[in-house]
C-alpha atoms as a PDB file:
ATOM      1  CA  UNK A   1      -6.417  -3.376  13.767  1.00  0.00           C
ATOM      2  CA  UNK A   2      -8.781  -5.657  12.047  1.00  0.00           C
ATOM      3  CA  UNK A   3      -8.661  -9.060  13.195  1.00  0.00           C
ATOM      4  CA  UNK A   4      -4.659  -9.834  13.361  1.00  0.00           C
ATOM      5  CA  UNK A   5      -2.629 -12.222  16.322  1.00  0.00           C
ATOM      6  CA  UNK A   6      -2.578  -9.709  18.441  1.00  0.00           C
ATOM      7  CA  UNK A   7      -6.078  -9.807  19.103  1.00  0.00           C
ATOM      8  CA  UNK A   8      -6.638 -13.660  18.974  1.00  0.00           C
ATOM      9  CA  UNK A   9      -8.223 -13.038  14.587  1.00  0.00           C
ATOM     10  CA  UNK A  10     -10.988 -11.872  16.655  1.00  0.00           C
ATOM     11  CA  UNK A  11     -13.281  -8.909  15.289  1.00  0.00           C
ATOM     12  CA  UNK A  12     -14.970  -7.184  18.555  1.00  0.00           C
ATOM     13  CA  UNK A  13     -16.836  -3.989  17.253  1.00  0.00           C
ATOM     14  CA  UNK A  14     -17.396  -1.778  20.264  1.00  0.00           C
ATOM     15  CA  UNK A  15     -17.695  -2.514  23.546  1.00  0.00           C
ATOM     16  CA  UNK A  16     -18.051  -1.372  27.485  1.00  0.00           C
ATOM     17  CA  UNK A  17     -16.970  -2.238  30.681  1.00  0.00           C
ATOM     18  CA  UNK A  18     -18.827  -4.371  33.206  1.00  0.00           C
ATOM     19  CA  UNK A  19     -19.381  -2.627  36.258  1.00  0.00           C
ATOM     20  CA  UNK A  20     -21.824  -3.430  39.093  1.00  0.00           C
ATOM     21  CA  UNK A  21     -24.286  -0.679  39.042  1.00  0.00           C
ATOM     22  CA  UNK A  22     -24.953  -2.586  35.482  1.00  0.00           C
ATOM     23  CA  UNK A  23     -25.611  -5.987  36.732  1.00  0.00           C
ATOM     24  CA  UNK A  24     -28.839  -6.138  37.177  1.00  0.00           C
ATOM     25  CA  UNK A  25     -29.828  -4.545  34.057  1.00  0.00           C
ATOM     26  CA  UNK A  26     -27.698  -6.789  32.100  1.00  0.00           C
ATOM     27  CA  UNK A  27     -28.783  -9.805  33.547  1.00  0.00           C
ATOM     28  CA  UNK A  28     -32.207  -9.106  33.565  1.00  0.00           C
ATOM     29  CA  UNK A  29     -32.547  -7.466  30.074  1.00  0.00           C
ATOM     30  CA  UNK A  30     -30.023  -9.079  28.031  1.00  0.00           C
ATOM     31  CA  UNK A  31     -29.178  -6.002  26.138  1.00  0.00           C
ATOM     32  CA  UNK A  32     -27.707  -6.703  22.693  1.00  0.00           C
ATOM     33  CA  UNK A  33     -23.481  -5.342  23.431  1.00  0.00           C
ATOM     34  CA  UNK A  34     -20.608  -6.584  21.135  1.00  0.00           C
ATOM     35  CA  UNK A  35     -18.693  -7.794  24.128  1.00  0.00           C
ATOM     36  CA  UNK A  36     -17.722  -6.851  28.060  1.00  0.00           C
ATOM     37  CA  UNK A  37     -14.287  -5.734  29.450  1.00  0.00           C
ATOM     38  CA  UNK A  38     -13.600  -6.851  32.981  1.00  0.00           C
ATOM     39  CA  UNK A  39     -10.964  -6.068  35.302  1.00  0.00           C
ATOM     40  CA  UNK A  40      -8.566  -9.111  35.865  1.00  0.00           C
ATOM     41  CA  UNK A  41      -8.335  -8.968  39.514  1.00  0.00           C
ATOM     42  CA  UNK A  42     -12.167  -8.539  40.274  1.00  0.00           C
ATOM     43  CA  UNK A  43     -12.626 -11.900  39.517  1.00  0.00           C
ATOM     44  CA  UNK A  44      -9.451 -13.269  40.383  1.00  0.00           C
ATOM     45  CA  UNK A  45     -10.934 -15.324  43.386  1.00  0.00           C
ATOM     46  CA  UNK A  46     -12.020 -18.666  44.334  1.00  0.00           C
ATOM     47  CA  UNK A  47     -15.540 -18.182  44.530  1.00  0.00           C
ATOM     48  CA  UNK A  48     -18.974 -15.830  45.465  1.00  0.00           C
ATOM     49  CA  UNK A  49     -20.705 -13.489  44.276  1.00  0.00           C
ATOM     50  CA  UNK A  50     -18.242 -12.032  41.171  1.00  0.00           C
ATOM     51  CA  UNK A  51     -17.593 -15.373  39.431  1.00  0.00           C
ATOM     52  CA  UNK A  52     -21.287 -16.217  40.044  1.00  0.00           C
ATOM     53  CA  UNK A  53     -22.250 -13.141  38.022  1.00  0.00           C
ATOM     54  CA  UNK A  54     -18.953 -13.698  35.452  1.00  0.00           C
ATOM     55  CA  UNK A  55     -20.443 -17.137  34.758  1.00  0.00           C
ATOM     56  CA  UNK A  56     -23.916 -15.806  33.863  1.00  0.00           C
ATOM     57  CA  UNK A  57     -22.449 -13.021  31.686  1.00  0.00           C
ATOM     58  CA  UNK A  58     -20.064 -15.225  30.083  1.00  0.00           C
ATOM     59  CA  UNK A  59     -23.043 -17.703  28.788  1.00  0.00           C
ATOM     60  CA  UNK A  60     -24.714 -14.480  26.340  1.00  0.00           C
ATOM     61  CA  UNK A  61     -21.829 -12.377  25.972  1.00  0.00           C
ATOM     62  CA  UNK A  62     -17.908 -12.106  24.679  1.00  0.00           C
ATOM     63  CA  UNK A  63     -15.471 -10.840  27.630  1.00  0.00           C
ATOM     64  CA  UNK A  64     -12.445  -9.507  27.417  1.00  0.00           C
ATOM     65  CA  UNK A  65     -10.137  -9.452  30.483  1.00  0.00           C
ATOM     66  CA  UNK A  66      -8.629  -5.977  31.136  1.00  0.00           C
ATOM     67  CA  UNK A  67      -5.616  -6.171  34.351  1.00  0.00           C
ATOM     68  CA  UNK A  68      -4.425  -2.862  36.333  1.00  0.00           C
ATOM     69  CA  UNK A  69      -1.643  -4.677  38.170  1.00  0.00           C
ATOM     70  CA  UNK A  70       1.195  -6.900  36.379  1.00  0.00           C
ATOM     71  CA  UNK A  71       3.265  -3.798  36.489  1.00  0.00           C
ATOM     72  CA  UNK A  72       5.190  -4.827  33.710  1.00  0.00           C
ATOM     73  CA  UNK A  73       7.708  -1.544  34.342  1.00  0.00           C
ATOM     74  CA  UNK A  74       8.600  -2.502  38.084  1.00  0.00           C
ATOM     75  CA  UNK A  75      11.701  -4.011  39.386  1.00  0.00           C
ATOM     76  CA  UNK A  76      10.514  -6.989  41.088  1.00  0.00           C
ATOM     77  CA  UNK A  77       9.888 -10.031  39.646  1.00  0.00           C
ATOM     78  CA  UNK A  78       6.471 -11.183  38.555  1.00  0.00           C
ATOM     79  CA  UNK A  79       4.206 -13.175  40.921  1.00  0.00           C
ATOM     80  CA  UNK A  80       3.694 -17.110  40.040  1.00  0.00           C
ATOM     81  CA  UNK A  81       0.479 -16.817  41.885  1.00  0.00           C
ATOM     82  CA  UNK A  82      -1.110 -13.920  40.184  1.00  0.00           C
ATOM     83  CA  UNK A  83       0.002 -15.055  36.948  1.00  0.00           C
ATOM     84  CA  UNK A  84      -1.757 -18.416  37.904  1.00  0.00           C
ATOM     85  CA  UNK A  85      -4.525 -16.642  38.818  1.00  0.00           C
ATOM     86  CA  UNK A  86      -4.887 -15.032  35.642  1.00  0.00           C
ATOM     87  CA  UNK A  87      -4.769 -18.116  33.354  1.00  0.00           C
ATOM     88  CA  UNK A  88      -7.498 -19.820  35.567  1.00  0.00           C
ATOM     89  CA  UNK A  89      -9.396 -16.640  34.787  1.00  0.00           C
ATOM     90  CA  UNK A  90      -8.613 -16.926  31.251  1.00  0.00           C
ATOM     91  CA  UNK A  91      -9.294 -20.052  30.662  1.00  0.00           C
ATOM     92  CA  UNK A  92     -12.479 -19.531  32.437  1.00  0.00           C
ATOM     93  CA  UNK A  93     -13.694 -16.593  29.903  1.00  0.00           C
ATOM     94  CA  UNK A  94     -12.036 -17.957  26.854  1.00  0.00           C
ATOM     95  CA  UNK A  95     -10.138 -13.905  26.636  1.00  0.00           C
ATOM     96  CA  UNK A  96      -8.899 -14.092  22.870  1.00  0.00           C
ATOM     97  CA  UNK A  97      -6.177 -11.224  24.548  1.00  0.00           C
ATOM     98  CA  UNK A  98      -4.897 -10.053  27.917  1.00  0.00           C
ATOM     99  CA  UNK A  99      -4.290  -6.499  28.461  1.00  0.00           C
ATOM    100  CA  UNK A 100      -2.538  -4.469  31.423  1.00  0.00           C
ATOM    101  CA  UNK A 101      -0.446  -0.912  31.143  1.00  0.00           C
ATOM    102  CA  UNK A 102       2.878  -0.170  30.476  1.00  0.00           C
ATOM    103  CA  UNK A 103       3.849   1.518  33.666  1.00  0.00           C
ATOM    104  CA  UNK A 104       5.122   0.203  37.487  1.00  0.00           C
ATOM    105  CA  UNK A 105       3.430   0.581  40.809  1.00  0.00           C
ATOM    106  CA  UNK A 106       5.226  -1.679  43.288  1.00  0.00           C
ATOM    107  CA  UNK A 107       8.160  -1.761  45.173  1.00  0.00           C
ATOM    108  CA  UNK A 108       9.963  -4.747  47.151  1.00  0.00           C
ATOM    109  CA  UNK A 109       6.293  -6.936  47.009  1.00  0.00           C
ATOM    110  CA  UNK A 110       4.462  -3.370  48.145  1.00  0.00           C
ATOM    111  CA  UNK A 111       1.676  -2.276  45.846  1.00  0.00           C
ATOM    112  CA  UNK A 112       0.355   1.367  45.032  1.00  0.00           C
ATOM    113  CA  UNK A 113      -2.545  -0.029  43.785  1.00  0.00           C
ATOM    114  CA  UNK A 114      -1.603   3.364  41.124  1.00  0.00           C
ATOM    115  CA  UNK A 115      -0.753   3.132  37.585  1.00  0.00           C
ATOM    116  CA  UNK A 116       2.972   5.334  37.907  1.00  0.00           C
ATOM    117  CA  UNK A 117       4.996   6.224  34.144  1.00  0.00           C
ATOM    118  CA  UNK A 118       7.870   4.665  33.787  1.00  0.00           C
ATOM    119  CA  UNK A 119      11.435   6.204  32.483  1.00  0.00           C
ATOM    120  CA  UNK A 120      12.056   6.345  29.132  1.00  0.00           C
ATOM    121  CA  UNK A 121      15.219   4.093  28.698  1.00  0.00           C
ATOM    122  CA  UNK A 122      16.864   1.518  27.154  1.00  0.00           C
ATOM    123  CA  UNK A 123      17.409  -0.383  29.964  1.00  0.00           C
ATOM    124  CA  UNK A 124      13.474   0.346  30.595  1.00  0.00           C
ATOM    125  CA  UNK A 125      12.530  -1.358  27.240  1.00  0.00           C
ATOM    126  CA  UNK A 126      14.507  -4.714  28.030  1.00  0.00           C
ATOM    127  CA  UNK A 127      12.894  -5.315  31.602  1.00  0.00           C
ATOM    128  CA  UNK A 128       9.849  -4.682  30.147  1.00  0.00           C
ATOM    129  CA  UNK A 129       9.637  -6.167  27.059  1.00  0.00           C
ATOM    130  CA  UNK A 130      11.271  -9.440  29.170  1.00  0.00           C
ATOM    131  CA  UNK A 131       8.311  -9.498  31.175  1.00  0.00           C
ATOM    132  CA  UNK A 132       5.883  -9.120  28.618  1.00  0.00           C
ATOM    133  CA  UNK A 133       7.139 -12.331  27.154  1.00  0.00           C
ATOM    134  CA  UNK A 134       7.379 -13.981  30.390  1.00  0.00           C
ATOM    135  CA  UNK A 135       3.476 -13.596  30.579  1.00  0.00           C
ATOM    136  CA  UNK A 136       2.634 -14.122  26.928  1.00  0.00           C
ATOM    137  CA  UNK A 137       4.597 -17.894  27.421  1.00  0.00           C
ATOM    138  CA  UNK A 138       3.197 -18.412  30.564  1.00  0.00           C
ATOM    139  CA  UNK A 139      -0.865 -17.335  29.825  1.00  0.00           C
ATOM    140  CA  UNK A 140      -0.558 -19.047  25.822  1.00  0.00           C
ATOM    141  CA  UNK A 141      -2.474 -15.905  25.240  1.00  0.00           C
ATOM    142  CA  UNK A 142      -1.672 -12.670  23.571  1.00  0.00           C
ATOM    143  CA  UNK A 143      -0.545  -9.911  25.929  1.00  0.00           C
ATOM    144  CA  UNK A 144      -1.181  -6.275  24.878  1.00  0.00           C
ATOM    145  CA  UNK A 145      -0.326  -3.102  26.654  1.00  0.00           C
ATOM    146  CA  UNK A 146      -1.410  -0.270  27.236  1.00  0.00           C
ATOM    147  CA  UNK A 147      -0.238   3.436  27.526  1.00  0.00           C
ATOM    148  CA  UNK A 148      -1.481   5.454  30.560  1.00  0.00           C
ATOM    149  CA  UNK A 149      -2.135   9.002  31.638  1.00  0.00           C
ATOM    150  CA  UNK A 150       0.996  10.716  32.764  1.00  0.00           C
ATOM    151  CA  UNK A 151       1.373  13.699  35.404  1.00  0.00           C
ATOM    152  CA  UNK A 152       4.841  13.687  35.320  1.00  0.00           C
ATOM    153  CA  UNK A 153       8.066  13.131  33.441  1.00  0.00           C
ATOM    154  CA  UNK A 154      11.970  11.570  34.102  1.00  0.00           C
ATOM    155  CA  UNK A 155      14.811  13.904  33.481  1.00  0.00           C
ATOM    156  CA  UNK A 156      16.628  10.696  32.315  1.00  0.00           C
ATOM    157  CA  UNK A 157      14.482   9.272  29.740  1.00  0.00           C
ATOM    158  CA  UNK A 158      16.000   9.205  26.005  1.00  0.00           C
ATOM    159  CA  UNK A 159      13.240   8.918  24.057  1.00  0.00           C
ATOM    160  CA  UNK A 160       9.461   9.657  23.863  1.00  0.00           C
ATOM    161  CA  UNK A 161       6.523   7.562  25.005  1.00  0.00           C
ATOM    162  CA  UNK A 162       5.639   6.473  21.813  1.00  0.00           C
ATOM    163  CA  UNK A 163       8.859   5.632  20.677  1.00  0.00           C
ATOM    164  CA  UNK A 164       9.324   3.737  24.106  1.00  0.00           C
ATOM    165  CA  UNK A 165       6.296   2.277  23.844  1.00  0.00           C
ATOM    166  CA  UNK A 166       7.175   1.049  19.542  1.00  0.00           C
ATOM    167  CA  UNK A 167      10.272  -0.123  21.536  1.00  0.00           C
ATOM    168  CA  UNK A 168       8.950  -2.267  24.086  1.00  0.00           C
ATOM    169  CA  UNK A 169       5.612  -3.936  21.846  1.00  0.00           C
ATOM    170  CA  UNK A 170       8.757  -4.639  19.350  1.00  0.00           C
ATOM    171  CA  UNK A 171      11.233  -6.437  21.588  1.00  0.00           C
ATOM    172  CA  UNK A 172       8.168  -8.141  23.312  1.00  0.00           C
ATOM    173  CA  UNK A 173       6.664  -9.174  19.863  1.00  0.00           C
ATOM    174  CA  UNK A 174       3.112  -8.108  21.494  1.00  0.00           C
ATOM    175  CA  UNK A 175       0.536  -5.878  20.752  1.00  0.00           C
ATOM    176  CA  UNK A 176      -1.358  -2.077  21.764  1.00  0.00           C
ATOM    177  CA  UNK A 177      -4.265  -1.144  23.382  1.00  0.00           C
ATOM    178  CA  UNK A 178      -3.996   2.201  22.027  1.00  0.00           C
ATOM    179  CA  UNK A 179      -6.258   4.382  25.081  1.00  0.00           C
ATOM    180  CA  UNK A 180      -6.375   7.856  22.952  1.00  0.00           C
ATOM    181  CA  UNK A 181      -7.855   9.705  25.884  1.00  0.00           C
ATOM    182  CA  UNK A 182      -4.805   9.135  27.706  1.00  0.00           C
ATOM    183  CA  UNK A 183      -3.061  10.035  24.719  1.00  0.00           C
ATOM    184  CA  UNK A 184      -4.844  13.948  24.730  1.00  0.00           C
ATOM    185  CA  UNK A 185      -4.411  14.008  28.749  1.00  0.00           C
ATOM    186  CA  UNK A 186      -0.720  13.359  28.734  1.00  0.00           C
ATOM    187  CA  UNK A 187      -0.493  15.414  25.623  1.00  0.00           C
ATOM    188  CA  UNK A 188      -1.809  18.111  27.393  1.00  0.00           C
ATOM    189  CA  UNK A 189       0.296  17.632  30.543  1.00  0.00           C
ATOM    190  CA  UNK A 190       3.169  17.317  28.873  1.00  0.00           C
ATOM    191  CA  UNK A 191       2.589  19.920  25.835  1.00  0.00           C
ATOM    192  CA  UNK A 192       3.482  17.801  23.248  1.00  0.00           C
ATOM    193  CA  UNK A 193       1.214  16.948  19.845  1.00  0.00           C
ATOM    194  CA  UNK A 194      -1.123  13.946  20.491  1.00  0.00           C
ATOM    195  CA  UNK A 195      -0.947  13.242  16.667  1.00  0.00           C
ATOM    196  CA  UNK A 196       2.170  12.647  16.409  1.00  0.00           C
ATOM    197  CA  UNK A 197       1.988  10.059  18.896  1.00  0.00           C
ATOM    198  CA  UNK A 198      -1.022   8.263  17.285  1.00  0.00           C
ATOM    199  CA  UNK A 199       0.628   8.408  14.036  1.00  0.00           C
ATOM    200  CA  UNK A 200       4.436   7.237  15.282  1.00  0.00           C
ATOM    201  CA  UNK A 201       3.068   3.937  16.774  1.00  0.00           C
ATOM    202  CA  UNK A 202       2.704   0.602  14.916  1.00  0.00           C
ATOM    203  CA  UNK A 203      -0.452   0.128  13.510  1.00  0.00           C
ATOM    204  CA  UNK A 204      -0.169  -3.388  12.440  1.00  0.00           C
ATOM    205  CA  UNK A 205       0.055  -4.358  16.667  1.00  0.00           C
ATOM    206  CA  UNK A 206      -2.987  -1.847  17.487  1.00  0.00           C
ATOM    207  CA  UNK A 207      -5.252  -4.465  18.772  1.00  0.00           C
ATOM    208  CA  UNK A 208      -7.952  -2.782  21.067  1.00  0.00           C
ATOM    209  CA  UNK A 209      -8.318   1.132  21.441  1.00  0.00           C
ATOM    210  CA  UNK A 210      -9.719   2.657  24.673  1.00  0.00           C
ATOM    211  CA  UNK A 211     -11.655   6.003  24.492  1.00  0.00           C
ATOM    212  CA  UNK A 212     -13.302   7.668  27.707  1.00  0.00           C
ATOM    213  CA  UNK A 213     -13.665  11.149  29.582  1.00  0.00           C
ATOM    214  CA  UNK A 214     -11.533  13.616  31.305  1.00  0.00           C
ATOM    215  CA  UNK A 215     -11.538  16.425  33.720  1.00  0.00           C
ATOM    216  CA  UNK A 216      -9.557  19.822  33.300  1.00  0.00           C
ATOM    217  CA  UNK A 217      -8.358  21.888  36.061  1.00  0.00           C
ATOM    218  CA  UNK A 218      -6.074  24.845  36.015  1.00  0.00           C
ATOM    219  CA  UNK A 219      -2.614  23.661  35.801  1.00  0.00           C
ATOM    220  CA  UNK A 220      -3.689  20.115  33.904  1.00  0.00           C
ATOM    221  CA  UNK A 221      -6.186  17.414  32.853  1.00  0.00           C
ATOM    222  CA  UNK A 222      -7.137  14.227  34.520  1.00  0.00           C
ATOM    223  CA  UNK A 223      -8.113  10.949  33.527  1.00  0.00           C
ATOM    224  CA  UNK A 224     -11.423  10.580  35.756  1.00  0.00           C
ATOM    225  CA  UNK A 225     -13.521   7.919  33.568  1.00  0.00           C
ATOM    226  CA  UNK A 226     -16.145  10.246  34.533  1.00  0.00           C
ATOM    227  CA  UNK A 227     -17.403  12.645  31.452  1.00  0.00           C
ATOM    228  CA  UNK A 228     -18.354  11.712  27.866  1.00  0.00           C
ATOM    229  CA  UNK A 229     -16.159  11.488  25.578  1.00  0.00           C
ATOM    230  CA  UNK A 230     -14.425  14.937  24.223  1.00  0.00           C
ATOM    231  CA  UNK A 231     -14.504  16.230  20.729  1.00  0.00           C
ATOM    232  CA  UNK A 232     -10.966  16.615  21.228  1.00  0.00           C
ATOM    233  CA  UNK A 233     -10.614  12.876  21.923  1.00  0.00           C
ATOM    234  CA  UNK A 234     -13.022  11.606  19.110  1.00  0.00           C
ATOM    235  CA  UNK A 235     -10.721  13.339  16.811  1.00  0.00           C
ATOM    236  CA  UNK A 236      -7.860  11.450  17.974  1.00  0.00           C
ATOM    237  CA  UNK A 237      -9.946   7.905  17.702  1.00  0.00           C
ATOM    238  CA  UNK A 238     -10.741   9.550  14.133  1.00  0.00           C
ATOM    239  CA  UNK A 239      -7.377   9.630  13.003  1.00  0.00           C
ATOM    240  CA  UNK A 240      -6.583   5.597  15.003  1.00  0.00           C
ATOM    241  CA  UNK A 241      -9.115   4.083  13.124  1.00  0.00           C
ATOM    242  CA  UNK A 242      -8.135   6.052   9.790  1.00  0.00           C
ATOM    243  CA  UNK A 243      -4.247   4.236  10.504  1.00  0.00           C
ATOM    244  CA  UNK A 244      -5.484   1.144  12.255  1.00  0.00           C
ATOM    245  CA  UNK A 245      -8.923   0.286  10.648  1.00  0.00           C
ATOM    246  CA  UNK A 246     -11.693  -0.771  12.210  1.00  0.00           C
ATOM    247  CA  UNK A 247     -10.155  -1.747  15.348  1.00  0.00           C
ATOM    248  CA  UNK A 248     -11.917  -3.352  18.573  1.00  0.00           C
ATOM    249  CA  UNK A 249     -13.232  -0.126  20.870  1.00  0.00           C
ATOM    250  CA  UNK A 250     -13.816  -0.124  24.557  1.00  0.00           C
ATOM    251  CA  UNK A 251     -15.859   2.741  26.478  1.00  0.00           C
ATOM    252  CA  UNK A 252     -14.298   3.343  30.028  1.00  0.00           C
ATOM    253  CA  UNK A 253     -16.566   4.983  32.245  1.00  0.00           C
ATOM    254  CA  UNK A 254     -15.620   4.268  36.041  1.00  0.00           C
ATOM    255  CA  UNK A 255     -17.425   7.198  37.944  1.00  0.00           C
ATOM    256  CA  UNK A 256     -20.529   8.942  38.292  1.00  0.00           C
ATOM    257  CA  UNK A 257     -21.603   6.281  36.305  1.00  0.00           C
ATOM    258  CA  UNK A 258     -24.871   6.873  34.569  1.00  0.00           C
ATOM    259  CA  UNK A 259     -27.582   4.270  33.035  1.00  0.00           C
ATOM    260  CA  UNK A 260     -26.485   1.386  31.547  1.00  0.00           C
ATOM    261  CA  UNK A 261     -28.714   3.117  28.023  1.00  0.00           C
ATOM    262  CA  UNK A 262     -26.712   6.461  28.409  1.00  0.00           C
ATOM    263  CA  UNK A 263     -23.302   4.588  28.432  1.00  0.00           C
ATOM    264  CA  UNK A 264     -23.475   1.991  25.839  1.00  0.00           C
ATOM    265  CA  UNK A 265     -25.379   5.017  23.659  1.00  0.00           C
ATOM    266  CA  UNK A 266     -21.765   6.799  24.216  1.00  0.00           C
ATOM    267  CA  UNK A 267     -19.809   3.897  23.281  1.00  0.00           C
ATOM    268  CA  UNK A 268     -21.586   3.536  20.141  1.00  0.00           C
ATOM    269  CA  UNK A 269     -20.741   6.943  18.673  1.00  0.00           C
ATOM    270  CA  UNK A 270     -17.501   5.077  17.716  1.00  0.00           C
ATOM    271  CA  UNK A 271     -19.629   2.847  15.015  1.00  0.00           C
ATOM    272  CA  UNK A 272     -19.804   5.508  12.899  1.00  0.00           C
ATOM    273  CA  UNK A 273     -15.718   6.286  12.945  1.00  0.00           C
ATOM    274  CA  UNK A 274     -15.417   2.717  12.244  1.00  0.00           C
ATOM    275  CA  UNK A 275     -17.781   2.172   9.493  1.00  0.00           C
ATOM    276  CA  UNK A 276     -15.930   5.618   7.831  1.00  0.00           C
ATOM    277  CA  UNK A 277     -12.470   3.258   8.179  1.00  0.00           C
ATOM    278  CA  UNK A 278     -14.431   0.243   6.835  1.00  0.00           C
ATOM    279  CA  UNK A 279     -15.420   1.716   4.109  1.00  0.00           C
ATOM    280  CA  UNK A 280     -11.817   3.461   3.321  1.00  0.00           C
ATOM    281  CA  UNK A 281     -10.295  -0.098   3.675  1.00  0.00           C
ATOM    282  CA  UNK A 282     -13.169  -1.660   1.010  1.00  0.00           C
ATOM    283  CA  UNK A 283     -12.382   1.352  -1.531  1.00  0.00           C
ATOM    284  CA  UNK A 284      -8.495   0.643  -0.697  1.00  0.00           C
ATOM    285  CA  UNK A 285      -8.652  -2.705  -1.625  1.00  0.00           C
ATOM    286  CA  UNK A 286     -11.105  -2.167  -4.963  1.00  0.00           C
ATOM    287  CA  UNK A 287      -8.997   0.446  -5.869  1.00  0.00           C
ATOM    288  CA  UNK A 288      -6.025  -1.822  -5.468  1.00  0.00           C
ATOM    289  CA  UNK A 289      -7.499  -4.940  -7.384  1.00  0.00           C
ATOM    290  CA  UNK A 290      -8.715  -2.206 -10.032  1.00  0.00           C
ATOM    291  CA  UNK A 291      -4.809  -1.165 -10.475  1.00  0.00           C
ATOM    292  CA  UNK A 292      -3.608  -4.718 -10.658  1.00  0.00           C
ATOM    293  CA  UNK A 293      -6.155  -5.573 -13.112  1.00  0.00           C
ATOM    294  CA  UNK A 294      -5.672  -2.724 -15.019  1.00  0.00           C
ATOM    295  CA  UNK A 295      -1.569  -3.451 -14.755  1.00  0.00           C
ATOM    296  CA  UNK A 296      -2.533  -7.202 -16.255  1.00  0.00           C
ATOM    297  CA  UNK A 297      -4.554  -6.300 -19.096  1.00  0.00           C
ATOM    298  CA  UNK A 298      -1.529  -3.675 -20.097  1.00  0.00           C
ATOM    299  CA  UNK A 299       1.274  -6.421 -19.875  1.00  0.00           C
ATOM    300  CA  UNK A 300      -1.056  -8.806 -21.701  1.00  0.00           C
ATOM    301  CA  UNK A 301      -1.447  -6.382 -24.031  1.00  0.00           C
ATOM    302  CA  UNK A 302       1.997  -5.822 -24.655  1.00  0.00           C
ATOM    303  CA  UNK A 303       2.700  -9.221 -24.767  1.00  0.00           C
ATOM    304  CA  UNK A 304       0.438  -9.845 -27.591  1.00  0.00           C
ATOM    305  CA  UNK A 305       2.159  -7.055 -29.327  1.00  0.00           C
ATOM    306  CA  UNK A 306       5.276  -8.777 -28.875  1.00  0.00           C
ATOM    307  CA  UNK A 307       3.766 -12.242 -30.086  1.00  0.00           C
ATOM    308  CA  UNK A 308       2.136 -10.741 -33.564  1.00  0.00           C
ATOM    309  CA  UNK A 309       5.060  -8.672 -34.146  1.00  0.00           C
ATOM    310  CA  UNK A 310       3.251  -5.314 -33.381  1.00  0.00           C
ATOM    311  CA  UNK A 311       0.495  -5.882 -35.944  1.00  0.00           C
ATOM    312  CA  UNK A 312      -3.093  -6.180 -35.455  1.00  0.00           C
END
């Protein structure tokens, strides 16, 4: 969405993430970008050369913090000193939102350093949304989740992923990074239509979208961060924006990764998606203050009818 509390009232525009073949090109060039997205636990640390680098990034540019490990969907309870961690961090880059995914990955304090889909239960949605809240209350700073690539499904879910996933941002009274490539992969995967999801979830809690590449093989598609972006995909960002207006946009891109030019070029294509929505909103709301005036100048009308007894 536009700015909203889910995203800290902030209004992004389009943006990619840092990575360290990138460095020295940003920090010698200064190359005008909307903002950064950073993984959490890079920079989670107590000193050297990340931070050094975070600090000189942070004094030109906006960052966003982007985590791939609270695990809001496992069993065990959350870590004190991660999430301690991660509001040093945060109040270090001044993050108007935190985002992680909606999935689990460890077991009994063991990590799988993998982002693994969760069932699709009731009893699902509670944990989660519990511990959604638990970080929101703990960080003071929004907490928004986001959906991941799936390869394979629970026989005892009871209801989609984007109902689950309306369930759990509802309960946890936080918001969506919407990632519409993962939307298409799992779609695919799971032969079900990727436009239903994107129009089923809550666009008023859409607070960052994620669009990237994708590989296909035989049997199914991957999420490998690794291609451009695919027509198929653009369409779904299309028809995100259309619902959720011109909404923050991040460009992952996490292998084979090219020049720093030939990524942020990429990213950019989503400008003219969101000016389309911009513009849709503007003729919304003229169109709506056109109505309403045009509604007042009838009942004033037809209350000066009333007043002069009908006669002119």
């Amino acid at each position: 969405m536009p700015p909203n509390r889910f995203n800290g009232f902030t209004d992004y525009g389009v943006g990619i993430g840092l990575r360290i073949p990138h460095y020295q090109h940003i920090l010698s060039r200064k190359p005008v970008v909307d903002w950064f997205e950073i993984i959490s636990e890079n920079y989670m640390v107590d000193g050297g050369r990340p931070l050094e680098v975070l600090d000189q990034i942070l004094e030109q540019y906006k960052v966003v913090q982007h985590g791939v490990s609270m695990y809001f969907g496992s069993a065990d309870p959350l870590s004190r000193e991660h999430l301690n961690r991660l509001k040093t961090l945060a109040r270090r880059t001044k993050t108007p939102w935190l985002s992680d995914h909606l999935c689990w990955g460890s077991v009994d304090g063991r990590y799988t350093h993998d982002l693994l889909p969760m069932p699709y239960t009731w009893e699902a949605v509670e944990v989660t949304a519990q511990k959604i809240r638990q970080v929101q209350d703990f960080t003071e700073t929004p907490v928004v989740v986001e959906n991941v690539s799936s390869y394979a499904e629970f026989h005892v879910s009871e209801m989609t992923e984007w109902q689950f996933l309306t369930e759990v941002v509802e309960r946890a009274d936080c918001g969506i990074l919407l990632d519409v490539n993962n939307i298409y992969v799992s779609s695919q995967n799971h032969t079900f239509d990727p436009l239903e999801y994107v129009n089923f979830v809550p666009a008023h809690r859409v607070a960052q979208i994620h669009i990237a590449g994708h590989s296909k093989f035989e049997k199914y598609i991957l999420d490998t961060h690794d291609h451009p972006v695919l027509p198929a995909v653009w369409k779904l960002y299309a028809r995100a924006i259309e619902r959720c207006g011109p909404t923050a946009t991040l460009l992952e891109w996490d292998d084979n990764i090219p020049s720093f030019e030939d990524v942020h070029a990429e990213a950019l294509k989503a400008n003219k998606f969101r000016k389309v929505a911009a513009e849709a909103a503007a003729d919304t709301s003229i169109a709506a203050v056109e109505a309403a005036a045009t509604g007042l100048i009838k009942e004033n009308a037809e209350r000066e009818l009333v007043v002069t007894g009908g006669s002119r």
